[in-house]
N, C-alpha and C. Protein backbone atom coordinates (compact mmCIF):
# COMPACT_ATOMS: atom_id res chain seq x y z
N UNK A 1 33.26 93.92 128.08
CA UNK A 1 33.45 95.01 129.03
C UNK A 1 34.29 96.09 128.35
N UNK A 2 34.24 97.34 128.59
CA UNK A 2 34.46 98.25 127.93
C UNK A 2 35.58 98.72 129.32
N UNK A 3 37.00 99.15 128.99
CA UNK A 3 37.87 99.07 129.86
C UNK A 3 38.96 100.67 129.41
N UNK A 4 39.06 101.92 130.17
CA UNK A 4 39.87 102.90 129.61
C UNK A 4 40.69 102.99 130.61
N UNK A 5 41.89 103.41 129.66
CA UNK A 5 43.06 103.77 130.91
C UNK A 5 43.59 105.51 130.23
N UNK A 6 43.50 106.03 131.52
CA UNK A 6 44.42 107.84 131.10
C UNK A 6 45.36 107.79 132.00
N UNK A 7 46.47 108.90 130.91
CA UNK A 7 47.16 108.42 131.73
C UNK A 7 47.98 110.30 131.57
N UNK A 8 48.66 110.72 132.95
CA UNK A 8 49.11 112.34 133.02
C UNK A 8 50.49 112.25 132.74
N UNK A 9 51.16 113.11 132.13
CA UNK A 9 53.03 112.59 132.03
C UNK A 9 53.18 113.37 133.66
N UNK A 10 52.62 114.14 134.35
CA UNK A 10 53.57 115.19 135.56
C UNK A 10 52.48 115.18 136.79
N UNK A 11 52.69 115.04 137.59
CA UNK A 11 51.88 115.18 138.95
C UNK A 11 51.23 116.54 138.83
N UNK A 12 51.72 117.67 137.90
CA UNK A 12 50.83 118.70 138.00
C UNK A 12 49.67 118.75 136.96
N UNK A 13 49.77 117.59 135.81
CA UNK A 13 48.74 117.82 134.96
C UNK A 13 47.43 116.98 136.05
N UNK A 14 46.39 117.53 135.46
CA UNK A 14 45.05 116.81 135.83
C UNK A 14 44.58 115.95 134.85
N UNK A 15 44.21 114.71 135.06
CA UNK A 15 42.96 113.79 134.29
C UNK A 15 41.94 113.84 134.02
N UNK A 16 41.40 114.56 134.74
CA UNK A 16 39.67 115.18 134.78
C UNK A 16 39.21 115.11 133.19
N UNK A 17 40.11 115.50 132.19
CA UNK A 17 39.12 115.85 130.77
C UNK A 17 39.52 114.27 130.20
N UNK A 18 40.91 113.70 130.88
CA UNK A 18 40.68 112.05 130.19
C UNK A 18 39.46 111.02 130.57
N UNK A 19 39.33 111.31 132.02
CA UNK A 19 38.64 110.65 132.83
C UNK A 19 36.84 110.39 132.69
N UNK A 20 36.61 112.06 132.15
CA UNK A 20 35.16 112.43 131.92
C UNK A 20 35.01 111.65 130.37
N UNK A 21 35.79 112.08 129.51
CA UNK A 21 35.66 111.40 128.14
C UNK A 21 35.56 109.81 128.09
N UNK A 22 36.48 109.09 128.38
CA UNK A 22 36.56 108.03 129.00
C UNK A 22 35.13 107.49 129.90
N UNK A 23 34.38 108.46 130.64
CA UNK A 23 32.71 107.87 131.30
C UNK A 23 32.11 107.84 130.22
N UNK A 24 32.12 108.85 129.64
CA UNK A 24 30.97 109.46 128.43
C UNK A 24 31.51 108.15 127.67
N UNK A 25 32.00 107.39 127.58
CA UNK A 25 32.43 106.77 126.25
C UNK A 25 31.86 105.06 126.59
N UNK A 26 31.23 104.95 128.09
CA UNK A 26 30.78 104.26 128.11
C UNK A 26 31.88 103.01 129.24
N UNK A 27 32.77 103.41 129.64
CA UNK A 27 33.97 102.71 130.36
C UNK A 27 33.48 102.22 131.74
N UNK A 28 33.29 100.86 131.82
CA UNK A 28 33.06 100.30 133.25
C UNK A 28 34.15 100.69 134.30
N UNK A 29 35.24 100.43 133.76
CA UNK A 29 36.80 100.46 134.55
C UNK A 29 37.63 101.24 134.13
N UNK A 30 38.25 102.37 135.22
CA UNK A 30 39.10 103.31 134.15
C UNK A 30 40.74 102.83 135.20
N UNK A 31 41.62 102.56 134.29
CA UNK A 31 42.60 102.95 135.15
C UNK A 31 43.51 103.84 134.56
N UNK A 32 44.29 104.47 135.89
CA UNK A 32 44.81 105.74 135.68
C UNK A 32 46.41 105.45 136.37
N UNK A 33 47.29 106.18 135.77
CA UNK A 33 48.46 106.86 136.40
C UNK A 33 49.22 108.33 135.60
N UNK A 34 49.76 108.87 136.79
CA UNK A 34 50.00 110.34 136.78
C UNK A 34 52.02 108.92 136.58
N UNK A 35 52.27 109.37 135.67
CA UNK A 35 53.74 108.64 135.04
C UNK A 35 53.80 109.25 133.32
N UNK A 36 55.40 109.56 133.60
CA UNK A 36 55.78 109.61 132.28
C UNK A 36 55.70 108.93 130.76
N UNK A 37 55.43 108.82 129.60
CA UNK A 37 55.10 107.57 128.63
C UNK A 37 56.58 107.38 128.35
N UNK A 38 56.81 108.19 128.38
CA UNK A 38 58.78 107.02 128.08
C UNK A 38 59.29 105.93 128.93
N UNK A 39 58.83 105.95 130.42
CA UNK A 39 59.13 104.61 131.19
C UNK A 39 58.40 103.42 130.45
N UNK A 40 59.26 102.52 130.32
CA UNK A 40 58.53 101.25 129.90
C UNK A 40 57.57 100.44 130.57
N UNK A 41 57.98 100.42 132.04
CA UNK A 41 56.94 100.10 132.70
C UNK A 41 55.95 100.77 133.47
N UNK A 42 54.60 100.41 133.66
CA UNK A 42 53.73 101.29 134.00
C UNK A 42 52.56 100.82 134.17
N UNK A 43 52.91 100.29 135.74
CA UNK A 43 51.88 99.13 136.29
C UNK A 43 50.56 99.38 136.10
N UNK A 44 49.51 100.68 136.07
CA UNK A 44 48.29 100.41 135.85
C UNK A 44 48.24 100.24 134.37
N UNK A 45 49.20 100.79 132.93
CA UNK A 45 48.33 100.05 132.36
C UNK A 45 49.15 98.36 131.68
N UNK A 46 50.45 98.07 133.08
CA UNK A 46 49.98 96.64 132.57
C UNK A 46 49.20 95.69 133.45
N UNK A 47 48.16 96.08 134.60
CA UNK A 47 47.45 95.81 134.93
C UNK A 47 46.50 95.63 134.27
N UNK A 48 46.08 97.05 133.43
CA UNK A 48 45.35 97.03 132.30
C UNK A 48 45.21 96.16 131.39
N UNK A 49 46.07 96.11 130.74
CA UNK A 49 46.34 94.85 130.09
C UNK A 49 46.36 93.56 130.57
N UNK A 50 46.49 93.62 131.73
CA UNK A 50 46.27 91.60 131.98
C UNK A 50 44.64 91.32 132.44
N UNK A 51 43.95 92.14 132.79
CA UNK A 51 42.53 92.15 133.29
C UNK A 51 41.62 92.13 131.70
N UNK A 52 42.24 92.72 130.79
CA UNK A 52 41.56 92.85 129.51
C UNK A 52 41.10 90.75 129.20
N UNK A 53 39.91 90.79 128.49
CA UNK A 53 39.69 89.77 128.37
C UNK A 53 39.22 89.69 127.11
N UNK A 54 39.31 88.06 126.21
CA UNK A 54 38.97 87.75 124.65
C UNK A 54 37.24 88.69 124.75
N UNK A 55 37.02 89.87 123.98
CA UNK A 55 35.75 90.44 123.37
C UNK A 55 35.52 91.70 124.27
N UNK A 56 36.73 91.90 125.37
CA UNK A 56 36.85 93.46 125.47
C UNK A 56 37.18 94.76 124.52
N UNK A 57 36.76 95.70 125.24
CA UNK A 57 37.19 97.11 124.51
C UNK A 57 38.10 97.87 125.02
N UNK A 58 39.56 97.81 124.74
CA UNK A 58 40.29 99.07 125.78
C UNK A 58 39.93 100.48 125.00
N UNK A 59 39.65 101.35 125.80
CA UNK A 59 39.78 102.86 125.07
C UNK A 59 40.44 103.60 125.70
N UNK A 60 41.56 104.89 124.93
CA UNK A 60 41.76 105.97 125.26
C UNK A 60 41.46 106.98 124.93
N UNK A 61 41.93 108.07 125.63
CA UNK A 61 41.78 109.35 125.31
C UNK A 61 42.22 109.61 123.57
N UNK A 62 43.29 109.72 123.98
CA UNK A 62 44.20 109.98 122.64
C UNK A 62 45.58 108.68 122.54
N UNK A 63 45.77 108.23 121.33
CA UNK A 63 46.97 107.52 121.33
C UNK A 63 48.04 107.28 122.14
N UNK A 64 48.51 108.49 122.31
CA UNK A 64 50.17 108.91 122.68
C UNK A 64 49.33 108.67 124.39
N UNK A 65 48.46 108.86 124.80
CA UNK A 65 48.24 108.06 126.27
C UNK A 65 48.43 106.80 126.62
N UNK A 66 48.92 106.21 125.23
CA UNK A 66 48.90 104.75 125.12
C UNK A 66 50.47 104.28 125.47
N UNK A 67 51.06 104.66 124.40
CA UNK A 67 52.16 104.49 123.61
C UNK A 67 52.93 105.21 123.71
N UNK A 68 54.31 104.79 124.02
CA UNK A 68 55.87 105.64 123.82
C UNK A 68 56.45 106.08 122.39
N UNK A 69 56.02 104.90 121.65
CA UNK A 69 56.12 105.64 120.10
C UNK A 69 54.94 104.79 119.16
N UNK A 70 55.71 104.98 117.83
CA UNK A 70 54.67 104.63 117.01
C UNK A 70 54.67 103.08 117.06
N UNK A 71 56.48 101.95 116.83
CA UNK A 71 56.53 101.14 117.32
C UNK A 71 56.12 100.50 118.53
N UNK A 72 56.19 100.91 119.60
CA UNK A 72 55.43 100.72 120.71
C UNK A 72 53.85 100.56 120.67
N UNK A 73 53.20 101.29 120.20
CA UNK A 73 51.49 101.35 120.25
C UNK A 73 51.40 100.28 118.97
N UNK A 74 52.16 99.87 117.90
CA UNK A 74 51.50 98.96 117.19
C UNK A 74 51.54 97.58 117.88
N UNK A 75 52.65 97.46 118.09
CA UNK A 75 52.75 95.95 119.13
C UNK A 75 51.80 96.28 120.24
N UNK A 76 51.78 96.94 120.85
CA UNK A 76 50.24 96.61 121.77
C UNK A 76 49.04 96.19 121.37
N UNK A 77 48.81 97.17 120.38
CA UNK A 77 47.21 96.75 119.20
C UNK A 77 47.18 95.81 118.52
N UNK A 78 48.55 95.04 118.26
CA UNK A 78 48.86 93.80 117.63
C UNK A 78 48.17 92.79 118.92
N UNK A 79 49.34 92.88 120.08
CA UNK A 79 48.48 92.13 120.93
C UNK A 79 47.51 91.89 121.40
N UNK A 80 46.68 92.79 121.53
CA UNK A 80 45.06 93.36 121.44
C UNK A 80 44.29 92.69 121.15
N UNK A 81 44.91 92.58 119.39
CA UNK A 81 44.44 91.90 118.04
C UNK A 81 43.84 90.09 118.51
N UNK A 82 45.52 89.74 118.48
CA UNK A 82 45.87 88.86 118.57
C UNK A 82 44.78 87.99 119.73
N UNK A 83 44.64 88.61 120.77
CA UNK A 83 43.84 88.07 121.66
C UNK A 83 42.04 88.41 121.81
N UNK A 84 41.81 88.86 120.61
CA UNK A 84 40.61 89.39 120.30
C UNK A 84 40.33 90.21 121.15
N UNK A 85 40.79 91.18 121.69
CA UNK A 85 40.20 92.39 122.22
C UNK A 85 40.38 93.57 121.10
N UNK A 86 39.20 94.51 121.76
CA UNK A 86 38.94 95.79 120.57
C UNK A 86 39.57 97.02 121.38
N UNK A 87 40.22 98.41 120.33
CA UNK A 87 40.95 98.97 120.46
C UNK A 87 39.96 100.33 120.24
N UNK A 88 39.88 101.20 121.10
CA UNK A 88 39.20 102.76 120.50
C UNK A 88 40.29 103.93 120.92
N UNK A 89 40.20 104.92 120.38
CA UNK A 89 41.27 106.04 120.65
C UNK A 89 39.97 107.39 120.58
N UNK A 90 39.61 107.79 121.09
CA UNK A 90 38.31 108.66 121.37
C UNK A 90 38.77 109.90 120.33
N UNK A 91 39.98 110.51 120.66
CA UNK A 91 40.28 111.62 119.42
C UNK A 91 40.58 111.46 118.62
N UNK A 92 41.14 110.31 117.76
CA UNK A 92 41.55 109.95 116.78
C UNK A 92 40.33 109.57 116.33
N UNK A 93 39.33 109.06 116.85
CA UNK A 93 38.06 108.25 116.37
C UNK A 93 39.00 106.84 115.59
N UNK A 94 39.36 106.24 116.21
CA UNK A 94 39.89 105.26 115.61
C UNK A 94 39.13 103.78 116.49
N UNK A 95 38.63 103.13 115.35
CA UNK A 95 38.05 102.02 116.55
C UNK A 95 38.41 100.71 115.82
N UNK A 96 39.42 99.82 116.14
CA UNK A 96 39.73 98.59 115.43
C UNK A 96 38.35 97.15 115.57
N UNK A 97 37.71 97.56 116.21
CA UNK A 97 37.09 96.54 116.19
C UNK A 97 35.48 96.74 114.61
N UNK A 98 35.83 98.02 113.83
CA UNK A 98 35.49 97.93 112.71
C UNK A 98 36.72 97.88 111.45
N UNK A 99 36.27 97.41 110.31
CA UNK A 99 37.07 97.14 109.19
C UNK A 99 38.12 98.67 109.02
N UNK A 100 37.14 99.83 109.01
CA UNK A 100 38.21 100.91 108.55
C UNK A 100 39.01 101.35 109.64
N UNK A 101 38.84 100.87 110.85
CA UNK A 101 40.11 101.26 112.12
C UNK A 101 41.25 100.33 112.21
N UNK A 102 40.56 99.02 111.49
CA UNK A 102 41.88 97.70 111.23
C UNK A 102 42.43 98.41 110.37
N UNK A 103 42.57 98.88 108.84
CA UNK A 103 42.85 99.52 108.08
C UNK A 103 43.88 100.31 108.16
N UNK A 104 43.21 101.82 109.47
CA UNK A 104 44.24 102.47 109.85
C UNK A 104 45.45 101.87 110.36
N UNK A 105 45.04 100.38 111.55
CA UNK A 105 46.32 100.16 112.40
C UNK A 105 47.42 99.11 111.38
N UNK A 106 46.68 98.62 110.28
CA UNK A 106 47.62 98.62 109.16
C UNK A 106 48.65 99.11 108.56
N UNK A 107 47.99 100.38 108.63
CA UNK A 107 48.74 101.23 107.75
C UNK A 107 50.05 101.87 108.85
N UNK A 108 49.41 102.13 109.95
CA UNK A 108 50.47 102.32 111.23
C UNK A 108 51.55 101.34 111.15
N UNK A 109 51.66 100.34 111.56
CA UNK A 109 52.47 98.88 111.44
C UNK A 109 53.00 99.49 110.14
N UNK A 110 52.56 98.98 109.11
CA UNK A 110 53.47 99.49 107.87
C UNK A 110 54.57 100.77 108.07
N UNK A 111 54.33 101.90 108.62
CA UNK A 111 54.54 103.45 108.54
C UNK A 111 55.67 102.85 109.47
N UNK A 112 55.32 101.88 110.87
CA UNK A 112 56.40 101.62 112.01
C UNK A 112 57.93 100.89 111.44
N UNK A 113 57.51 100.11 110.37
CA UNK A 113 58.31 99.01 110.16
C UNK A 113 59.12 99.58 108.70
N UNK A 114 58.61 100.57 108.13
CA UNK A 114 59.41 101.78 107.15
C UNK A 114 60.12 102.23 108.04
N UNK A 115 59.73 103.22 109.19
CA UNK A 115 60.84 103.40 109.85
C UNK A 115 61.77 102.76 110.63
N UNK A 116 61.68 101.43 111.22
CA UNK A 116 62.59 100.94 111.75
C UNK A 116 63.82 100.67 110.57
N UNK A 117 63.20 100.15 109.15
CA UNK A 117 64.25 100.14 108.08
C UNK A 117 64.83 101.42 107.67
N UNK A 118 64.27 102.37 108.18
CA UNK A 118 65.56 103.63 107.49
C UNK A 118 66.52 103.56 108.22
N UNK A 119 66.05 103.26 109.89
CA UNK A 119 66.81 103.81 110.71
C UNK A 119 68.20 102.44 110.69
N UNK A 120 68.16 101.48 110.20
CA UNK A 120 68.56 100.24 110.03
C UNK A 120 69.87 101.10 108.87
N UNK A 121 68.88 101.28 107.82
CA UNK A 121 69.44 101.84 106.66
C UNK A 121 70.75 102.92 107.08
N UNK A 122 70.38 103.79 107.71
CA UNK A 122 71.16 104.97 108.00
C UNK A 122 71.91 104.51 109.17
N UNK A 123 72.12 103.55 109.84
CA UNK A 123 72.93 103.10 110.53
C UNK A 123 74.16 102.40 109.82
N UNK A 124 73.84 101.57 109.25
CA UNK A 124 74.53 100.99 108.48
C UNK A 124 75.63 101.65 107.92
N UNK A 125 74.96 102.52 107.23
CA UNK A 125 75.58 103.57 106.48
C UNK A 125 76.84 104.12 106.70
N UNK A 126 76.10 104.30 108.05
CA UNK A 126 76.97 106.01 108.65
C UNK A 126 78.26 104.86 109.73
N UNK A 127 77.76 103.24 109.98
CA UNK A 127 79.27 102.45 110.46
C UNK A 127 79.90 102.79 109.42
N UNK A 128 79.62 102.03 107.88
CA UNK A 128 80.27 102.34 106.54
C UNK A 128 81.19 103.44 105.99
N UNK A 129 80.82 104.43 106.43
CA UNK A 129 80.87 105.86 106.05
C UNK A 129 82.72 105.99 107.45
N UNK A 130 82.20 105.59 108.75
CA UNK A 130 83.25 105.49 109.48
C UNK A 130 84.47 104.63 109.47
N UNK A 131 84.21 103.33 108.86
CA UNK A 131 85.21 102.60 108.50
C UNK A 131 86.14 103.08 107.35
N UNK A 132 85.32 103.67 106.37
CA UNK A 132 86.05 104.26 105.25
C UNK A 132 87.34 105.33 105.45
N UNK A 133 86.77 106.00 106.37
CA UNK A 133 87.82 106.67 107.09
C UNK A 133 88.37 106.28 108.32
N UNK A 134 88.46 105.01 108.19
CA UNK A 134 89.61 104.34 109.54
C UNK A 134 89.03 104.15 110.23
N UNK A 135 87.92 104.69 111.07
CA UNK A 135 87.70 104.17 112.13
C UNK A 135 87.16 103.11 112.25
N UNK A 136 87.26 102.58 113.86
CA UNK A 136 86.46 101.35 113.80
C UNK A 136 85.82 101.14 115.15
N UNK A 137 84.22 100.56 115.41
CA UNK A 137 83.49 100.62 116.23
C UNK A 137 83.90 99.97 117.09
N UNK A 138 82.90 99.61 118.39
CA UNK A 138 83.01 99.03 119.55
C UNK A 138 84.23 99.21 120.28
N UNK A 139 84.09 98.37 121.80
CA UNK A 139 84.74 98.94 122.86
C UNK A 139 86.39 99.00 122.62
N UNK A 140 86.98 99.81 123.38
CA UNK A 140 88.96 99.65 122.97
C UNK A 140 89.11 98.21 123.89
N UNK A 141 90.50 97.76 123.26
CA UNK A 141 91.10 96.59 124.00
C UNK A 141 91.38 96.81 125.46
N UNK A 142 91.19 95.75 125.99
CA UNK A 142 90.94 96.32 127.87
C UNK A 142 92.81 96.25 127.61
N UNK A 143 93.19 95.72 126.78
CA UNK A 143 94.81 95.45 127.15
C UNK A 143 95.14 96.02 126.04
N UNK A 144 96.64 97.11 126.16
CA UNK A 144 97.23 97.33 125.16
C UNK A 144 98.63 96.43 124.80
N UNK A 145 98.51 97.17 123.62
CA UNK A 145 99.91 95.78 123.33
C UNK A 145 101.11 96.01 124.32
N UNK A 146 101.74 97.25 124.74
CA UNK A 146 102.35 96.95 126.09
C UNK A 146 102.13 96.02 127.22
N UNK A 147 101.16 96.26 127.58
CA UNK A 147 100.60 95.06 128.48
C UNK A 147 100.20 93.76 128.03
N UNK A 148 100.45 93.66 126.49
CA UNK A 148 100.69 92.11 126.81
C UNK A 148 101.32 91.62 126.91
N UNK A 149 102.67 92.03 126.08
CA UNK A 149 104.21 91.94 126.12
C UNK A 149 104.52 91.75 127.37
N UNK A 150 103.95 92.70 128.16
CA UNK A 150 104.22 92.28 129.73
C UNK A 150 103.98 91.35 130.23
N UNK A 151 102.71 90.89 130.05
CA UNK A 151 101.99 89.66 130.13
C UNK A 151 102.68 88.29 129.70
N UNK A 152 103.34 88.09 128.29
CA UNK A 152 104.20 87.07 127.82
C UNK A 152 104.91 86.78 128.75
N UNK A 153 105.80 87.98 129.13
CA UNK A 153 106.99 87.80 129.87
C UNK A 153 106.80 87.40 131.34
N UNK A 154 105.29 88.16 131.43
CA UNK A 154 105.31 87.40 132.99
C UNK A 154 104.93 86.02 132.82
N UNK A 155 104.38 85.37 131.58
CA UNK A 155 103.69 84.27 131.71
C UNK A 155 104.71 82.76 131.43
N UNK A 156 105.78 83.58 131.23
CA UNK A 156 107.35 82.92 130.59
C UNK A 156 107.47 82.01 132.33
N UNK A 157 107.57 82.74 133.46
CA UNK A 157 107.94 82.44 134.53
C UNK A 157 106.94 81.70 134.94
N UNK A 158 107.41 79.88 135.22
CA UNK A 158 106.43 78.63 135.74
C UNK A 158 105.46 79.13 137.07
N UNK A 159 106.28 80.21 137.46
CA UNK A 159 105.47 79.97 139.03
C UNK A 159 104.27 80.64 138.84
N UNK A 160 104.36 81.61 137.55
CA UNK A 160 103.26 82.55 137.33
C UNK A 160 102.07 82.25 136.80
N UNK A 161 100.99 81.94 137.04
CA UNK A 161 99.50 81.43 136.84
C UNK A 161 98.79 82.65 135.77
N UNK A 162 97.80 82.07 135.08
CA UNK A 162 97.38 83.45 134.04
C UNK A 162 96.37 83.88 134.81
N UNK A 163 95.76 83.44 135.98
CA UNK A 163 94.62 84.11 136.90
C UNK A 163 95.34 84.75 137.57
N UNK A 164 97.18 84.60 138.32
CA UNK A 164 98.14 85.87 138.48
C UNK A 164 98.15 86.88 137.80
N UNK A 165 98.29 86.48 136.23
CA UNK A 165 98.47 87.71 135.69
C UNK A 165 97.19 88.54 135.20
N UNK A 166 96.02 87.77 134.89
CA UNK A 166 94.64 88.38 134.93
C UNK A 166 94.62 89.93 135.93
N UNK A 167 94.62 88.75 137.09
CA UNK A 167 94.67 89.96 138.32
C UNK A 167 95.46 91.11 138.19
N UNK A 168 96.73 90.94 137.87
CA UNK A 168 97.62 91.54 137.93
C UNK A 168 97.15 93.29 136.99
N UNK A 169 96.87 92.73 136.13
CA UNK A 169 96.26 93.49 134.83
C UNK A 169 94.59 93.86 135.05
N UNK A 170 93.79 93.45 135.68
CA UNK A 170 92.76 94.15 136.34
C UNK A 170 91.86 93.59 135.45
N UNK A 171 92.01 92.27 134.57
CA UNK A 171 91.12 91.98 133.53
C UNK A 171 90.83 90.18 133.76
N UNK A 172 89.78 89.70 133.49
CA UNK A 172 89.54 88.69 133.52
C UNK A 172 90.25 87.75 132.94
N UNK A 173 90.48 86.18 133.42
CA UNK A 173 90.92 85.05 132.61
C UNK A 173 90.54 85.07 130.98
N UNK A 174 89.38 85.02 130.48
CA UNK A 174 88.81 85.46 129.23
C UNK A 174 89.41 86.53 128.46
N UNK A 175 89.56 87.82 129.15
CA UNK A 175 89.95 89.05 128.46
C UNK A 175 91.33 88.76 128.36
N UNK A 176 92.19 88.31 129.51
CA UNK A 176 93.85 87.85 128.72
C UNK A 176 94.21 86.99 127.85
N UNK A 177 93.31 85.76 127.53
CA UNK A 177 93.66 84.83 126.76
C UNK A 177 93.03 85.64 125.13
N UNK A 178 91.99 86.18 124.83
CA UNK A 178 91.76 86.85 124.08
C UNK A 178 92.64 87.80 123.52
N UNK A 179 93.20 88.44 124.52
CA UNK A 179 94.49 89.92 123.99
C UNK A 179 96.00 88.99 123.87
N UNK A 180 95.65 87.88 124.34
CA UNK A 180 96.91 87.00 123.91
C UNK A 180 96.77 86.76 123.03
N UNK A 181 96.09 86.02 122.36
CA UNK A 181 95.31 85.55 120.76
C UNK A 181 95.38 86.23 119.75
N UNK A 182 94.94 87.41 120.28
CA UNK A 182 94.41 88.82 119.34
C UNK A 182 96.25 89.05 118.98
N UNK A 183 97.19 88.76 119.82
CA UNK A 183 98.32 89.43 119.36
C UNK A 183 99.26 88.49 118.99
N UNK A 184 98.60 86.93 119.07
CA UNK A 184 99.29 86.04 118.34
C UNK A 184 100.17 85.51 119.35
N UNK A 185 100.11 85.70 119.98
CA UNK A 185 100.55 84.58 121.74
C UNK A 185 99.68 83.37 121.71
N UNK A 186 100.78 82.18 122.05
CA UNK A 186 100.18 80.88 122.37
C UNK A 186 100.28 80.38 123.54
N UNK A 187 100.70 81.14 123.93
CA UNK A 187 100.46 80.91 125.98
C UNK A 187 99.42 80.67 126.37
């Protein structure tokens, strides 16, 4: 079965030229939604996707009707793959269910997984680059060292419980025994 989904980013665009391409192309079932491609979810086409069956064809219009990015559309076509269904992109002329459209989505995957390593790369980096000059990542201490000092001293007094002083300090059992630790308290 030959299966297309279009899809509009704005309630004011029209489908009409996805929709017609998509008949002409031979599509038993079209499904559609007027939704943004940056939401991750996006019930008709994962409807789409669960109705697809081993020796279907999904087609679109164009790619980016597909896919939020380049990572995104390869893991779909992977899954595709994976479950023997065939892949067409009508403007791209890209059709995986011949040798030179596997080829292309090859070379995609490759192009995806270069960029996830730069971006890996240049992350890295640029923590590196911040430590060098002092700084240092992630969240501040929910407790400063004033407040733990405070904390010792309240924790000195028997009657005082550390879920007292948790409270007291607006931070969890976990987060005080930690900023105790962290400052070399054995309370």
């Amino acid at each position: 079965m030959i299966i297309g989904y279009a899809r509009v980013s704005t309630q004011d665009q029209h489908p009409e030229l996805q929709l017609d391409a998509l008949t002409n192309a031979g599509c038993e079932q079209i499904f559609q939604e007027k939704m943004t491609g940056t939401l991750r979810e996006r019930p008709e086409l994962s409807l789409c996707l669960r109705i697809l069956r081993k020796g279907d064809t999904l087609v679109v219009w164009r790619l980016d009707r597909l896919a939020r990015s380049l990572k995104d559309l390869v893991e779909i076509i992977e899954e595709l793959h994976e479950r023997e269904i065939g892949f067409r992109s009508l403007t791209e002329s890209i059709d995986t269910t011949n040798a030179s459209g596997k080829l292309i989505f090859h070379i995609f995957g490759a192009l995806a997984e270069f960029e996830h390593s730069l971006i890996t790369e240049r992350t890295k980096a640029g923590l590196t680059a911040a430590r060098a000059r002092g700084r240092k990542g992630g969240r501040p201490p929910a407790m400063s060292a004033s407040d733990i000092k405070k904390a010792v001293a309240m924790l000195a007094d028997p009657m005082i419980t550390k879920a007292d002083v948790a409270k007291h300090f607006k931070v969890s059992r976990t987060t005080l025994n930690a900023s105790l630790k962290r400052q070399g308290s054995s309370l």
